[in-house]
PDB file of N, CA and C in Angstrom:
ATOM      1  N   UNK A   1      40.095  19.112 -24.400  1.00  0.00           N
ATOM      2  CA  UNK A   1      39.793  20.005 -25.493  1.00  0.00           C
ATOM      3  C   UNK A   1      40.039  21.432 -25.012  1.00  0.00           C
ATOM      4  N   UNK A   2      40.581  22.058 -25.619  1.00  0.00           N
ATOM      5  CA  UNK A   2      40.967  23.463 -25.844  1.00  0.00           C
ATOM      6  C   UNK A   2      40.422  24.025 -26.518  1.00  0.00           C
ATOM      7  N   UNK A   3      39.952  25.378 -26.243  1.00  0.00           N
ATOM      8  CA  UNK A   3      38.649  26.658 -26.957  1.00  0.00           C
ATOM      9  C   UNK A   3      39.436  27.860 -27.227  1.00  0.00           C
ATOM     10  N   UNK A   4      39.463  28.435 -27.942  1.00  0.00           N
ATOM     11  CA  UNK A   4      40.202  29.869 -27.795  1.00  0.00           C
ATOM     12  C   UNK A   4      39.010  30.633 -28.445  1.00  0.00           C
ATOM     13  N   UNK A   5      39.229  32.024 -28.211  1.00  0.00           N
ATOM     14  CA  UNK A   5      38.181  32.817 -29.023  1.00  0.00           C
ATOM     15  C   UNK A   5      38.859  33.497 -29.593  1.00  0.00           C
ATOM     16  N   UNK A   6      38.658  34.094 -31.091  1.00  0.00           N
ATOM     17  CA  UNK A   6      39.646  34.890 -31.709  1.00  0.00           C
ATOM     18  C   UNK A   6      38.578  35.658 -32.480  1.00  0.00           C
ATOM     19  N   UNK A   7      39.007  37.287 -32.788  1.00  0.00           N
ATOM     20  CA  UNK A   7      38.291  38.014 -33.432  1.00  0.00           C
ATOM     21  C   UNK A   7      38.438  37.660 -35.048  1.00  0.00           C
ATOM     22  N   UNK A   8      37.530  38.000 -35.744  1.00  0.00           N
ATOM     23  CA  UNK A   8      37.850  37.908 -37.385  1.00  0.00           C
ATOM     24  C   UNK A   8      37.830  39.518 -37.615  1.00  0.00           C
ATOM     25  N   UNK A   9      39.214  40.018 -38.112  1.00  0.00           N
ATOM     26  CA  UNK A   9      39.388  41.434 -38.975  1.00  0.00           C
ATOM     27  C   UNK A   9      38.489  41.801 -39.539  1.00  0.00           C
ATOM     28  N   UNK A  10      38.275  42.901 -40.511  1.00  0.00           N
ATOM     29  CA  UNK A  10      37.672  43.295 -41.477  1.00  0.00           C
ATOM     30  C   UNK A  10      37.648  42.880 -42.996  1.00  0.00           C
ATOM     31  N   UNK A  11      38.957  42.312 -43.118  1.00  0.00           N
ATOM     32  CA  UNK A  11      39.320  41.914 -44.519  1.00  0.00           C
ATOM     33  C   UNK A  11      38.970  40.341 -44.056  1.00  0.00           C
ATOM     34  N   UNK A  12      38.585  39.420 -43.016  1.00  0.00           N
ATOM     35  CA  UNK A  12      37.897  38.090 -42.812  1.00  0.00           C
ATOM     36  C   UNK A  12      39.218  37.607 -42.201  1.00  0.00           C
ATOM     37  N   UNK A  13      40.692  37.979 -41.891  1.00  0.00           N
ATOM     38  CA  UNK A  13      41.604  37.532 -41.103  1.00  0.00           C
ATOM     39  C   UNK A  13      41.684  37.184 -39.547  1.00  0.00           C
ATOM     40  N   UNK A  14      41.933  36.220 -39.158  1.00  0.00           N
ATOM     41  CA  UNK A  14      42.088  35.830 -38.063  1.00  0.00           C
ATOM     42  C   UNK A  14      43.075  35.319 -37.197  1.00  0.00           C
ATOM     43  N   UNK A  15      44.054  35.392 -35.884  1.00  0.00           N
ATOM     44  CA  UNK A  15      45.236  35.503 -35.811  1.00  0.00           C
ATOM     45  C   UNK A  15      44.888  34.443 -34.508  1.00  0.00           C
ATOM     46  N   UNK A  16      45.399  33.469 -35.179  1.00  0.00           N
ATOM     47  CA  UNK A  16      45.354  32.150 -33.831  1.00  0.00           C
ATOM     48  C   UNK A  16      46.789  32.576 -32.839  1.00  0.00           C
ATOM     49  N   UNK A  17      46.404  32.592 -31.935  1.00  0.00           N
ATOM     50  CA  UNK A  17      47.460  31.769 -30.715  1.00  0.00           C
ATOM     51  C   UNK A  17      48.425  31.989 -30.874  1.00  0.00           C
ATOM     52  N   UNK A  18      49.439  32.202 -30.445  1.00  0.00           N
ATOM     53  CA  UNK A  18      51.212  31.695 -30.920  1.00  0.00           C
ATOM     54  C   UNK A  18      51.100  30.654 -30.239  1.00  0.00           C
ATOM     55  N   UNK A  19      50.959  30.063 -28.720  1.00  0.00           N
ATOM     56  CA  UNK A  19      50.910  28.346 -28.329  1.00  0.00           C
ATOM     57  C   UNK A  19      50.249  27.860 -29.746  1.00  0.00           C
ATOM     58  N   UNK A  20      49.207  27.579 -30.109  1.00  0.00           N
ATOM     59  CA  UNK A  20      48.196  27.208 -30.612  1.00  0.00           C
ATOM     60  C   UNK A  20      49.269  26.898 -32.195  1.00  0.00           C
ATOM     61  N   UNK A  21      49.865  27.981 -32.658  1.00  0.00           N
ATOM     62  CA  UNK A  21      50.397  28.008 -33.995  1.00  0.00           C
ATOM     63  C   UNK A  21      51.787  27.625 -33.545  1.00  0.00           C
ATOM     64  N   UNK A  22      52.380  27.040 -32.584  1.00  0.00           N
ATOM     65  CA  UNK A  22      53.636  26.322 -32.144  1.00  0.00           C
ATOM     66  C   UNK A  22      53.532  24.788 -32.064  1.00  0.00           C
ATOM     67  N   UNK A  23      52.229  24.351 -30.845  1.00  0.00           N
ATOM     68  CA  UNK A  23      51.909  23.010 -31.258  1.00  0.00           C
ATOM     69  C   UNK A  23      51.890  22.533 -32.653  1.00  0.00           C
ATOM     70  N   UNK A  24      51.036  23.321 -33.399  1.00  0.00           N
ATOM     71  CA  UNK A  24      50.219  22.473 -34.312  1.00  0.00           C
ATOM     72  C   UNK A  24      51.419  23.154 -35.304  1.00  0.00           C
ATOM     73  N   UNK A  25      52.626  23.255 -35.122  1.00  0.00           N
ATOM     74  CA  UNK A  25      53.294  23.289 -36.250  1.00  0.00           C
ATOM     75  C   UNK A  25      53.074  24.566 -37.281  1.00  0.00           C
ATOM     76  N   UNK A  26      52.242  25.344 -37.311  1.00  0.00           N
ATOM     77  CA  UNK A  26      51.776  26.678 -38.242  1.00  0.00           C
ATOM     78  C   UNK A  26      52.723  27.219 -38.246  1.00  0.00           C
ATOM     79  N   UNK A  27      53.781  27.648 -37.333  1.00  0.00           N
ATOM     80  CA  UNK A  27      54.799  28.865 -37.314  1.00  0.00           C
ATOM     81  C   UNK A  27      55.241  28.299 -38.251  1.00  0.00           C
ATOM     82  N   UNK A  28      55.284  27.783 -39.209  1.00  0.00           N
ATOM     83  CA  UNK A  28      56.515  27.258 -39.775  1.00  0.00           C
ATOM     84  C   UNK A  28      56.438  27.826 -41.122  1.00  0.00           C
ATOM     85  N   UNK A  29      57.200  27.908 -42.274  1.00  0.00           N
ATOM     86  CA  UNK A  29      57.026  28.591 -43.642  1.00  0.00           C
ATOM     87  C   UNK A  29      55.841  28.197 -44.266  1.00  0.00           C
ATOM     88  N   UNK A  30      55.217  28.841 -44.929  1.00  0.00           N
ATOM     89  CA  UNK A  30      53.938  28.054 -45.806  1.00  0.00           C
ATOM     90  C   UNK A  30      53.269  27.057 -45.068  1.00  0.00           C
ATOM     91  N   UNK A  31      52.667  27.055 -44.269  1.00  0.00           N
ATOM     92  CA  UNK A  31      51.536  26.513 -42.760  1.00  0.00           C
ATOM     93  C   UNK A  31      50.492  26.714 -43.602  1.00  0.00           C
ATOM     94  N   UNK A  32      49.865  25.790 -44.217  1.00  0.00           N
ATOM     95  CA  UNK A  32      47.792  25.837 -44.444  1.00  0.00           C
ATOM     96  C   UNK A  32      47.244  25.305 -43.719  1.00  0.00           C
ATOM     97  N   UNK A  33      46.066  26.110 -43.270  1.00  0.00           N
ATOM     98  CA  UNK A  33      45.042  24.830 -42.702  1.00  0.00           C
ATOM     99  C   UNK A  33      44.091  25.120 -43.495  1.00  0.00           C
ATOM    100  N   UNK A  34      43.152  23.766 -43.737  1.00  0.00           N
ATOM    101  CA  UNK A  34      42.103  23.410 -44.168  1.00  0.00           C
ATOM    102  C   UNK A  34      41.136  23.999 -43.203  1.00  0.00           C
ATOM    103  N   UNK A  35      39.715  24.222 -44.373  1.00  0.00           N
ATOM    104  CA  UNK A  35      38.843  24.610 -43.519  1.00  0.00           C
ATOM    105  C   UNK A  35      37.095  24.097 -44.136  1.00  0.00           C
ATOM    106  N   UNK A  36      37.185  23.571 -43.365  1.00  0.00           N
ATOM    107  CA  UNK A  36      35.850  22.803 -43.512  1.00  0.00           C
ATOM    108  C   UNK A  36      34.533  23.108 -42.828  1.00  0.00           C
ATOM    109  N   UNK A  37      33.595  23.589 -43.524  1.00  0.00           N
ATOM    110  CA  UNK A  37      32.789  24.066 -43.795  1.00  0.00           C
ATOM    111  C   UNK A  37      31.256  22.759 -43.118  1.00  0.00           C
ATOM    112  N   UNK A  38      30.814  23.001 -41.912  1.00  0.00           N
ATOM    113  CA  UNK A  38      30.110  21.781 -41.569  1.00  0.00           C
ATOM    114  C   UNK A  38      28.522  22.403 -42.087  1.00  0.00           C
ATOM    115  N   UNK A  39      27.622  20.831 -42.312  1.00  0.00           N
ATOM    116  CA  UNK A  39      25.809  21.364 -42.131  1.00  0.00           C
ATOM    117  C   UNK A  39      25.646  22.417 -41.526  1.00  0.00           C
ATOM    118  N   UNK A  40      25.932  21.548 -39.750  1.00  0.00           N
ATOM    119  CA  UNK A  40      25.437  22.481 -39.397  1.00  0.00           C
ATOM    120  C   UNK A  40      25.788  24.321 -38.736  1.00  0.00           C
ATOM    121  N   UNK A  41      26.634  24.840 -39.789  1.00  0.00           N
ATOM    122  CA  UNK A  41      26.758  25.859 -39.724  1.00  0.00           C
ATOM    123  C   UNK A  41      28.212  26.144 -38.983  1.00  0.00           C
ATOM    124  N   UNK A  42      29.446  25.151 -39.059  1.00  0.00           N
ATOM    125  CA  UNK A  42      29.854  25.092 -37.589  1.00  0.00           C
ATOM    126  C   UNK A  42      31.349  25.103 -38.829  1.00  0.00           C
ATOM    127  N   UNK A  43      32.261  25.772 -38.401  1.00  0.00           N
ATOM    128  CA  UNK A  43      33.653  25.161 -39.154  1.00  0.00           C
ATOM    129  C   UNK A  43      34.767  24.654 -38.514  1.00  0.00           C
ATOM    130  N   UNK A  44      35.752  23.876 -39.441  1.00  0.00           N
ATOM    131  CA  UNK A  44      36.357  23.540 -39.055  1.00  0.00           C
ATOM    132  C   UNK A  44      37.845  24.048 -38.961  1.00  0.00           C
ATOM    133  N   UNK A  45      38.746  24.138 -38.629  1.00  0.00           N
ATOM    134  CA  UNK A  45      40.458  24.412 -38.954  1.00  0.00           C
ATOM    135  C   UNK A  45      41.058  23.226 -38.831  1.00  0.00           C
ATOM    136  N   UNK A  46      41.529  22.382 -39.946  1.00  0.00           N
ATOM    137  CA  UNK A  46      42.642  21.869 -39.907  1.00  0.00           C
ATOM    138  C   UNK A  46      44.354  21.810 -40.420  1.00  0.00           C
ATOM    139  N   UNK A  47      44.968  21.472 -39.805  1.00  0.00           N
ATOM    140  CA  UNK A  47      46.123  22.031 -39.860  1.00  0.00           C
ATOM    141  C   UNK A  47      46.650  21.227 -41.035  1.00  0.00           C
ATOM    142  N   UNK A  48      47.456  22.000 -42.280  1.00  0.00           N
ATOM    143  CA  UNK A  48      47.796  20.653 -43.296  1.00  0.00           C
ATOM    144  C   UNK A  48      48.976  21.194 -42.902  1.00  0.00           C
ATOM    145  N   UNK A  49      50.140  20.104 -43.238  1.00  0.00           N
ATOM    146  CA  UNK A  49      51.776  19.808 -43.545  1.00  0.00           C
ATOM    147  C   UNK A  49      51.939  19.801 -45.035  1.00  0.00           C
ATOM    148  N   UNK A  50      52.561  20.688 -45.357  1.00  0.00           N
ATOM    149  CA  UNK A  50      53.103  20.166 -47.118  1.00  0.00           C
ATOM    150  C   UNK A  50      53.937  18.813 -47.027  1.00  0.00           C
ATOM    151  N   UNK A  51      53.714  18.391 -47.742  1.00  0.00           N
ATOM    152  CA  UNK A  51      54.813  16.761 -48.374  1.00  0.00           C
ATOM    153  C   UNK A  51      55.770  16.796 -49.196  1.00  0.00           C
ATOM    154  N   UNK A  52      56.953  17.066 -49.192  1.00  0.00           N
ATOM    155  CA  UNK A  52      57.897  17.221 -49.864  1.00  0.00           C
ATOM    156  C   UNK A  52      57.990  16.094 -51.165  1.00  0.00           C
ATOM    157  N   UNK A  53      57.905  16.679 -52.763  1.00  0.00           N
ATOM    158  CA  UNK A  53      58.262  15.586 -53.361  1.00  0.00           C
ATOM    159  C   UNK A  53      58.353  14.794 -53.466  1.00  0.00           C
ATOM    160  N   UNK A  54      59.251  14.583 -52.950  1.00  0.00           N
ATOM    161  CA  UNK A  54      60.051  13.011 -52.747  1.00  0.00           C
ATOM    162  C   UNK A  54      59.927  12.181 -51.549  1.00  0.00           C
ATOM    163  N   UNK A  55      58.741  12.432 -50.757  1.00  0.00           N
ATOM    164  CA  UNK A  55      58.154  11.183 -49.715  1.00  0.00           C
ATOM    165  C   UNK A  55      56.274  11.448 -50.436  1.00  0.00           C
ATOM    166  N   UNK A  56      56.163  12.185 -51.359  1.00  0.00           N
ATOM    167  CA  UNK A  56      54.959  11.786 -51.691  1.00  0.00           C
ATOM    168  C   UNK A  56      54.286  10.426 -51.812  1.00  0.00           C
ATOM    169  N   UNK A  57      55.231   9.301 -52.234  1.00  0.00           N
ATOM    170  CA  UNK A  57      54.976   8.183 -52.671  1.00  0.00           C
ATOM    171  C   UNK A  57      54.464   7.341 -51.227  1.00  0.00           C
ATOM    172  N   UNK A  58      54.952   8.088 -49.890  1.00  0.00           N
ATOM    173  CA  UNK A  58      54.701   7.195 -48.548  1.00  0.00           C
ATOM    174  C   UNK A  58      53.100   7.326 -48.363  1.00  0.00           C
ATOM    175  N   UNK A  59      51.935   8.626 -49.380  1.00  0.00           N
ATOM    176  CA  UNK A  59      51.016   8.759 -48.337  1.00  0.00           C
ATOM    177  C   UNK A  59      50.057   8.501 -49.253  1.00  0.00           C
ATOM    178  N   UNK A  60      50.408   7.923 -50.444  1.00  0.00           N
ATOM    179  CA  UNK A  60      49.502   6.944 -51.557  1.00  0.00           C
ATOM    180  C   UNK A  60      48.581   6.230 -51.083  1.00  0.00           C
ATOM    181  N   UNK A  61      47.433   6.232 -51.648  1.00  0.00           N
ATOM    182  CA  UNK A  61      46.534   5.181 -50.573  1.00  0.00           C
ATOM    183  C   UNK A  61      46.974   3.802 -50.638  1.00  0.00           C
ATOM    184  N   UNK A  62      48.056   3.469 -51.701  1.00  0.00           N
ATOM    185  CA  UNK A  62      48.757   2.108 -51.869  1.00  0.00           C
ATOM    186  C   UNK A  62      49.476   2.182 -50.825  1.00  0.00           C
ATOM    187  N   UNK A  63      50.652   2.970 -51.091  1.00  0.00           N
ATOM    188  CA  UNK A  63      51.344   2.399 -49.607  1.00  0.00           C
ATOM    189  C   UNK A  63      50.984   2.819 -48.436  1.00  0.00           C
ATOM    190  N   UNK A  64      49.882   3.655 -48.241  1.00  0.00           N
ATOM    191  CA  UNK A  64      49.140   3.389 -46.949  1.00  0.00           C
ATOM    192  C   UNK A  64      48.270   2.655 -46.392  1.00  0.00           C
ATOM    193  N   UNK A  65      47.746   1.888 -47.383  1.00  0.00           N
ATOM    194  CA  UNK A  65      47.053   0.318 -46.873  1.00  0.00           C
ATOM    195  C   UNK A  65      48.394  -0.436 -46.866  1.00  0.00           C
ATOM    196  N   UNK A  66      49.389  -1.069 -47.292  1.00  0.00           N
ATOM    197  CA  UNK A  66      50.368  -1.723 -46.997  1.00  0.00           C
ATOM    198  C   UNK A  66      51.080  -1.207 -45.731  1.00  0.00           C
ATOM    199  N   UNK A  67      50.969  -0.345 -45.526  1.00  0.00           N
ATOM    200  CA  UNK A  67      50.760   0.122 -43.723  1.00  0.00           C
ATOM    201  C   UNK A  67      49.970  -0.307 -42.434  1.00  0.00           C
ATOM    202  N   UNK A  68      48.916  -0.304 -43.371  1.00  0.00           N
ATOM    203  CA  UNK A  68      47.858  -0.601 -42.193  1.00  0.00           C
ATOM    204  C   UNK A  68      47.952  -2.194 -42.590  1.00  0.00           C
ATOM    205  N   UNK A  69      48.251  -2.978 -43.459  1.00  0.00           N
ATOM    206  CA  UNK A  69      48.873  -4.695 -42.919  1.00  0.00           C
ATOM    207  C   UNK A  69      50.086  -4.475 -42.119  1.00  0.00           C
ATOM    208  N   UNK A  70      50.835  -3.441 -42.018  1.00  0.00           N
ATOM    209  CA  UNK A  70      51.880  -4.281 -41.560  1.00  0.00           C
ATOM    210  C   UNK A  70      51.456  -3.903 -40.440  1.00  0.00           C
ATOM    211  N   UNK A  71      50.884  -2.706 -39.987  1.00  0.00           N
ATOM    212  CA  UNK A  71      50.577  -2.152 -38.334  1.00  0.00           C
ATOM    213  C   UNK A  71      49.820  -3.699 -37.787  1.00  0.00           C
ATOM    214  N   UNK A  72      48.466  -4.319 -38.789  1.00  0.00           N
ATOM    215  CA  UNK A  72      47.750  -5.038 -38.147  1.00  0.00           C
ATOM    216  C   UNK A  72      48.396  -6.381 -38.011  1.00  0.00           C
ATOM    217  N   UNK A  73      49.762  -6.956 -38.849  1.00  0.00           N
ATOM    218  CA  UNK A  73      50.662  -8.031 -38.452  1.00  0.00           C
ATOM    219  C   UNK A  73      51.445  -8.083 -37.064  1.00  0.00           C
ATOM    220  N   UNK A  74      51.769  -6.773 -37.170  1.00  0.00           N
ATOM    221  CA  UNK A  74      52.604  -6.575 -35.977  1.00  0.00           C
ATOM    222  C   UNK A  74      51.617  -6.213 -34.614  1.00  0.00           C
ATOM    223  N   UNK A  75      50.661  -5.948 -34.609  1.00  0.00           N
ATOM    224  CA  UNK A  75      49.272  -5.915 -33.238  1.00  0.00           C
ATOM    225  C   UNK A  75      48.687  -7.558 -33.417  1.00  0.00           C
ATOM    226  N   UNK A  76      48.445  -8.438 -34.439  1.00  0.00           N
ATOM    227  CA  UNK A  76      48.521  -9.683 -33.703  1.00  0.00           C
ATOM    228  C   UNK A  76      49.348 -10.674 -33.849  1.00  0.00           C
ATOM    229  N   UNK A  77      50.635  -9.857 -33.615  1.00  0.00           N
ATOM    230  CA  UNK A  77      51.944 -10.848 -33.324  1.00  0.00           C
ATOM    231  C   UNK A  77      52.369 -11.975 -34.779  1.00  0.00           C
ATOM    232  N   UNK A  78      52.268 -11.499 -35.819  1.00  0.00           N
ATOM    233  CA  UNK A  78      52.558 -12.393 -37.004  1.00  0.00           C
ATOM    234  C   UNK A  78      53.949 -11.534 -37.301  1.00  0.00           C
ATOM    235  N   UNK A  79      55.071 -11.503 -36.361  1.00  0.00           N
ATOM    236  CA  UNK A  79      56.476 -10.610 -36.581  1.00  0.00           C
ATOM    237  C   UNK A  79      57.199 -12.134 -36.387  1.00  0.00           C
ATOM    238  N   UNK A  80      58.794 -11.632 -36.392  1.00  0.00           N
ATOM    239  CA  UNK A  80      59.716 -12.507 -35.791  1.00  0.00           C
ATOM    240  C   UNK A  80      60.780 -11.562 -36.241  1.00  0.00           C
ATOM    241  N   UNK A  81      61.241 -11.272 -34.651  1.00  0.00           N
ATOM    242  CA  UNK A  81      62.391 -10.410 -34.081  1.00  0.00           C
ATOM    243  C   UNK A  81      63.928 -10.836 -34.343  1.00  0.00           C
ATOM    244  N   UNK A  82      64.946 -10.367 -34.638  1.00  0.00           N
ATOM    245  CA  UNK A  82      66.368 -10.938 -34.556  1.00  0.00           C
ATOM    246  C   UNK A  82      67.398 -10.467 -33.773  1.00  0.00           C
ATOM    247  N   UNK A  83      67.857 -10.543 -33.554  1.00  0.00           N
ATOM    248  CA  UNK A  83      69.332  -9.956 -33.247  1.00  0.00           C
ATOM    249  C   UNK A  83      70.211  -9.545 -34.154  1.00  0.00           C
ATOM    250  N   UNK A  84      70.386  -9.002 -34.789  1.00  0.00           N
ATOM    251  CA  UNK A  84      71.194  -8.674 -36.381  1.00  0.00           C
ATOM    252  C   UNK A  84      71.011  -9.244 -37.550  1.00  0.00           C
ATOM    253  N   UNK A  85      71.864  -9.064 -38.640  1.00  0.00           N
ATOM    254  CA  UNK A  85      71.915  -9.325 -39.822  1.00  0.00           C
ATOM    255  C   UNK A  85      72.733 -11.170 -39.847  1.00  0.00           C
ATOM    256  N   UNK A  86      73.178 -11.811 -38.790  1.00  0.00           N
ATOM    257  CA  UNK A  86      73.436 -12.708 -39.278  1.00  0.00           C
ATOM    258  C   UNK A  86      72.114 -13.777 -38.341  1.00  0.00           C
ATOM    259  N   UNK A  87      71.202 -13.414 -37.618  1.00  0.00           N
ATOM    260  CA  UNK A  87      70.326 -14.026 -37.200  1.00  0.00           C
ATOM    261  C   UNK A  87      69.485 -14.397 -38.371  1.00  0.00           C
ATOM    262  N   UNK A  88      69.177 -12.955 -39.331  1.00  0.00           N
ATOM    263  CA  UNK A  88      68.277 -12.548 -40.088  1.00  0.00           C
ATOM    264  C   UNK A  88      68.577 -13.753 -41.348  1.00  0.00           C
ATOM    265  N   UNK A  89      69.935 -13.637 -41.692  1.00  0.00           N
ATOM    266  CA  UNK A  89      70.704 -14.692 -43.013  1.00  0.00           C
ATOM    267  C   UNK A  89      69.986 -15.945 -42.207  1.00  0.00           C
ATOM    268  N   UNK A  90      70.366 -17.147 -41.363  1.00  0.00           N
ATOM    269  CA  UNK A  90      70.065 -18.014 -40.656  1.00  0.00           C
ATOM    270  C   UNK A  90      68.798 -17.965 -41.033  1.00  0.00           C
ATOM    271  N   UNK A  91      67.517 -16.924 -40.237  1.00  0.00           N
ATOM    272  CA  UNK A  91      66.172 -17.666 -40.670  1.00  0.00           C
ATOM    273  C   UNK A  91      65.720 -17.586 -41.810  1.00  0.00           C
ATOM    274  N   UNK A  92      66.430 -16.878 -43.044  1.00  0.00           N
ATOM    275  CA  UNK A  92      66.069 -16.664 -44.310  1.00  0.00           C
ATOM    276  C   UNK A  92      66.482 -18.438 -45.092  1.00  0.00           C
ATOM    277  N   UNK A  93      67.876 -18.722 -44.311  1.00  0.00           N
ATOM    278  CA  UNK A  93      68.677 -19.785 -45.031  1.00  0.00           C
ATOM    279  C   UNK A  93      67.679 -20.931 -44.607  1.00  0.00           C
ATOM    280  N   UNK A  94      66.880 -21.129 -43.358  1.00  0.00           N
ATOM    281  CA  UNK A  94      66.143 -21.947 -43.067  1.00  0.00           C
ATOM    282  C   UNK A  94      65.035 -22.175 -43.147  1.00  0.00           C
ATOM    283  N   UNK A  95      64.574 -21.016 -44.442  1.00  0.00           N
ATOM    284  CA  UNK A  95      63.047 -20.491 -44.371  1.00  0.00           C
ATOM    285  C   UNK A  95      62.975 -21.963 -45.578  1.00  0.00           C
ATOM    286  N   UNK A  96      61.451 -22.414 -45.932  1.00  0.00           N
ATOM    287  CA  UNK A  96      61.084 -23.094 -46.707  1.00  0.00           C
ATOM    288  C   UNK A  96      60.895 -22.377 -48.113  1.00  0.00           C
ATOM    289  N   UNK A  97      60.849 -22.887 -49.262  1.00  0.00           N
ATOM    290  CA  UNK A  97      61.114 -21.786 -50.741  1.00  0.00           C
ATOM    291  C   UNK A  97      59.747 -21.788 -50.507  1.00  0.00           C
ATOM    292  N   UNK A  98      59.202 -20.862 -51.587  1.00  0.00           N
ATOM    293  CA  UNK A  98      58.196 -20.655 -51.678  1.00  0.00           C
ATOM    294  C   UNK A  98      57.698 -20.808 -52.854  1.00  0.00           C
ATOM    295  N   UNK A  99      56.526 -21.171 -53.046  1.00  0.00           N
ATOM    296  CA  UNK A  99      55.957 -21.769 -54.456  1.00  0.00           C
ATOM    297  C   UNK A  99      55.908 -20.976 -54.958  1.00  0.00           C
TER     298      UNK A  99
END
């Protein structure tokens, strides 16, 4: 864990790091971070990424539980690997239909 101390301006501005705003991606055009506000008196900075349009649909809580099956198929080994596209034809051609 890493601490930095940073002053807050007069107008409530505060000027993180340049490391700090390089890791975490901030330098970049339109950089928000979230800021969360704890009980006990304590806040938070988190760093958001905008989502472009057109991958909005990847961070749906639909297709992000259909994520987390496939992460948890593939951690207890319910995969099967090929060697190309004509391995792939073969175990499809030999697969059983399905009801």
């Amino acid at each position: 864990m890493k601490t930095h101390l940073v002053s807050v301006q007069s107008r409530g501005t505060i000027a993180l790091p340049p490391d700090l705003r390089r890791r975490l991606h901030l330098d970049q055009r339109d950089a928000q971070v979230r800021i969360i506000e704890l009980e006990d008196g304590r806040i938070e900075l988190v760093p958001v990424v905008a989502i472009p349009a057109d991958q909005a649909w990847f961070w749906t809580e639909r297709w992000q539980a259909m994520e987390r099956e496939a992460d948890a198929d593939v951690a207890a080994g319910r995969v099967t690997s090929v060697d190309g596209v004509d391995d792939l034809v073969t175990l499809l051609d030999s697969a059983p239909p399905e009801r």
